[in-house]
Protein backbone atom coordinates (compact mmCIF):
# COMPACT_ATOMS: atom_id res chain seq x y z
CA UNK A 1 0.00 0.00 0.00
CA UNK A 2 1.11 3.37 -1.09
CA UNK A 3 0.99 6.05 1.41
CA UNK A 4 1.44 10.56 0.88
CA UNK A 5 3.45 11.83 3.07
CA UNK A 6 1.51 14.59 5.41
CA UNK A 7 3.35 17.90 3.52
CA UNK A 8 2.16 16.68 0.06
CA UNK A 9 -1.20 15.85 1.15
CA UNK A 10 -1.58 18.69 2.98
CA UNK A 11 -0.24 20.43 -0.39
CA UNK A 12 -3.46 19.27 -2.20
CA UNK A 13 -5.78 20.35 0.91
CA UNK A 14 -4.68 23.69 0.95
CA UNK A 15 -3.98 24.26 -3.15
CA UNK A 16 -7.23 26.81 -3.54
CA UNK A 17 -9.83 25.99 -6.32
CA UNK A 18 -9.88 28.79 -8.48
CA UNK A 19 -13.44 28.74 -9.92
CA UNK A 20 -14.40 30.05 -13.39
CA UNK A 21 -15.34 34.07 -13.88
CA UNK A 22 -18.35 35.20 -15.41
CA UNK A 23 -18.05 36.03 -18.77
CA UNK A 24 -19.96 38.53 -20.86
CA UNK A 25 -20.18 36.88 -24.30
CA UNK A 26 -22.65 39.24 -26.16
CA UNK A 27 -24.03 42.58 -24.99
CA UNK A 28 -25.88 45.85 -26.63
CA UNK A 29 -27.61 48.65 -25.65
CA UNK A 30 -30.40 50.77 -27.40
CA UNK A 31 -31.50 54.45 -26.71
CA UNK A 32 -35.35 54.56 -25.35
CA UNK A 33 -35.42 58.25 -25.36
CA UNK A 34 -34.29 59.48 -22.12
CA UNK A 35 -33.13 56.09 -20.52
CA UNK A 36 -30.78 52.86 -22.37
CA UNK A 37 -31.76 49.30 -22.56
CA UNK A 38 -29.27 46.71 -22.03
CA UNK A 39 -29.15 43.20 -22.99
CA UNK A 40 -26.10 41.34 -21.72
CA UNK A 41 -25.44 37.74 -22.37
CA UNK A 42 -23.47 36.15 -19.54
CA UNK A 43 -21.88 32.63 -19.41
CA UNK A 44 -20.58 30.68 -15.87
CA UNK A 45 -20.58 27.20 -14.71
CA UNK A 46 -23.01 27.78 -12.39
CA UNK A 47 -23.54 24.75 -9.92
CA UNK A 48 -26.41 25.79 -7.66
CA UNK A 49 -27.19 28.31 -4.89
CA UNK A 50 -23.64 27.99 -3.46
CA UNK A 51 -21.86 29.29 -7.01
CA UNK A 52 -23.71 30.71 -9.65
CA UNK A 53 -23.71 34.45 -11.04
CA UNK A 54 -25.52 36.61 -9.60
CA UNK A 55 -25.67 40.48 -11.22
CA UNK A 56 -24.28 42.38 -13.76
CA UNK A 57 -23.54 46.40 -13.70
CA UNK A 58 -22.98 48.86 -16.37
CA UNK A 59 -20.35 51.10 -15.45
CA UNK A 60 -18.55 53.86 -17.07
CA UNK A 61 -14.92 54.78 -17.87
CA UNK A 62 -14.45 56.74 -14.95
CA UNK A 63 -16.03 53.84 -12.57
CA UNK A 64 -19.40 55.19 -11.97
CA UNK A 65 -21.71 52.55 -11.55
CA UNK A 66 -24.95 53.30 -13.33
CA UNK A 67 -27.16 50.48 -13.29
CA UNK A 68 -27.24 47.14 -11.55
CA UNK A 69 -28.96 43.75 -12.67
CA UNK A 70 -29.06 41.37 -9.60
CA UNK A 71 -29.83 37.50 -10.62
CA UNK A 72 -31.64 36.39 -8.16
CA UNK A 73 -31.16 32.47 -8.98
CA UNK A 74 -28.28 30.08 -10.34
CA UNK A 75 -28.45 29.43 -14.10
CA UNK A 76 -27.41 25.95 -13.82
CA UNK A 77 -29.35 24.59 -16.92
CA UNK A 78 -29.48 27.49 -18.96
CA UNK A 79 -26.23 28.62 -20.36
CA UNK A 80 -25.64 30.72 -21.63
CA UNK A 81 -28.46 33.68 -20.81
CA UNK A 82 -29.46 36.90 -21.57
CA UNK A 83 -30.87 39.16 -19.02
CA UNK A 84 -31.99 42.99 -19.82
CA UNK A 85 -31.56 46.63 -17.53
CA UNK A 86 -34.32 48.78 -19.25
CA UNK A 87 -34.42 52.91 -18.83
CA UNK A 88 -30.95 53.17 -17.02
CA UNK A 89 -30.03 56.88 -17.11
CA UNK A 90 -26.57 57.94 -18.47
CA UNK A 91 -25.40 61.70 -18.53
CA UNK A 92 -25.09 63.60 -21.62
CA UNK A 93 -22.23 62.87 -23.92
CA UNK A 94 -21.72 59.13 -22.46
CA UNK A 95 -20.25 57.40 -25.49
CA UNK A 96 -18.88 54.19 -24.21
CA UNK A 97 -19.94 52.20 -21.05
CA UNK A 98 -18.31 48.75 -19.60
CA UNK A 99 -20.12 45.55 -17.98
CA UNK A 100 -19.04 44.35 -14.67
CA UNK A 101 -20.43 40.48 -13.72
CA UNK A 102 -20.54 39.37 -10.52
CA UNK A 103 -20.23 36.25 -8.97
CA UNK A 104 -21.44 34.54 -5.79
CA UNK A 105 -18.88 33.13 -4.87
CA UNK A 106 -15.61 35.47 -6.27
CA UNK A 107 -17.44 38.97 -6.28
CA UNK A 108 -17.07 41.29 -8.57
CA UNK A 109 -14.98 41.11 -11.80
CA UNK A 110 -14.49 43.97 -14.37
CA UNK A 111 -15.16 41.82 -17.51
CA UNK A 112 -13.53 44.21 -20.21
CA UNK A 113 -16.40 44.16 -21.95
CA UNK A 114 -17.10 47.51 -23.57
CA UNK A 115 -20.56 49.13 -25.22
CA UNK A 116 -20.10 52.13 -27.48
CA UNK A 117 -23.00 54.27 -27.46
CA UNK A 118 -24.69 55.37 -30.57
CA UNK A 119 -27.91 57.67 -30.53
C-alpha cells in the first residue's frame, strides 16, 4: 500500500480551487429616449445556490456605476443567458460604457467588456 506523506497531502488540501469568472459573451444597448436598454449575455458554470452568477452592472470609464442587474437564482441549466436593464439613465455625452459580472462566490470582476453608445 502506497501512502502521501503529510506535507504533500496537505499540499493538495490547501492548493485553492480557483473557480471560473463570469463572462460577458454578447451585450448591446439601445436608446429609449431618455433612458438605455441593455441586454447582456453572460456565461458561468453555475452549480447551484452555493456558485452561480448573480448580477451584472454597467459602469462607465471613470467607474461610476450606473445600473445594476441582480440575478436572483443560479443558471445551472441554462447557459448561456441573456438578461436585460431597461431605462438606465446615463449623462449627456456618455459614449462608451463597460459591464461588470458578478459572482457569488468570487465577487465582482471587471469583464472588459465595452458598449459604445450610438444615438
Amino acid at each position: 500500500m502506497k501512502h502521501t506523506s503529510p506535507l504533500v497531502a496537505a499540499l493538495f488540501v490547501a492548493a485553492p480551487a480557483f473557480a471560473e469568472q463570469p463572462k460577458v459573451i454578447d451585450a448591446n444597448a439601445h436608446s429609449t429616449g431618455m433612458g438605455w436598454d441593455f441586454s447582456v449575455t453572460i456565461e458561468h458554470p453555475d452549480t447551484g445556490w452555493d456558485h452561480y452568477a448573480d448580477g451584472w452592472e454597467i459602469v462607465g470609464s471613470d467607474g461610476t456605476v450606473f445600473g445594476t442587474r441582480v440575478l436572483h437564482h443560479p443558471h445551472v441549466n441554462e447557459q448561456p443567458f441573456t438578461r436585460s436593464l431597461n431605462n438606465v439613465m446615463l449623462p449627456d455625452g456618455t459614449r462608451e460604457v463597460f459591464i461588470r459580472v458578478k459572482c457569488s462566490e468570487d465577487g465582482w470582476k471587471d469583464s472588459g467588456y465595452k458598449i459604445t453608445l450610438s444615438r
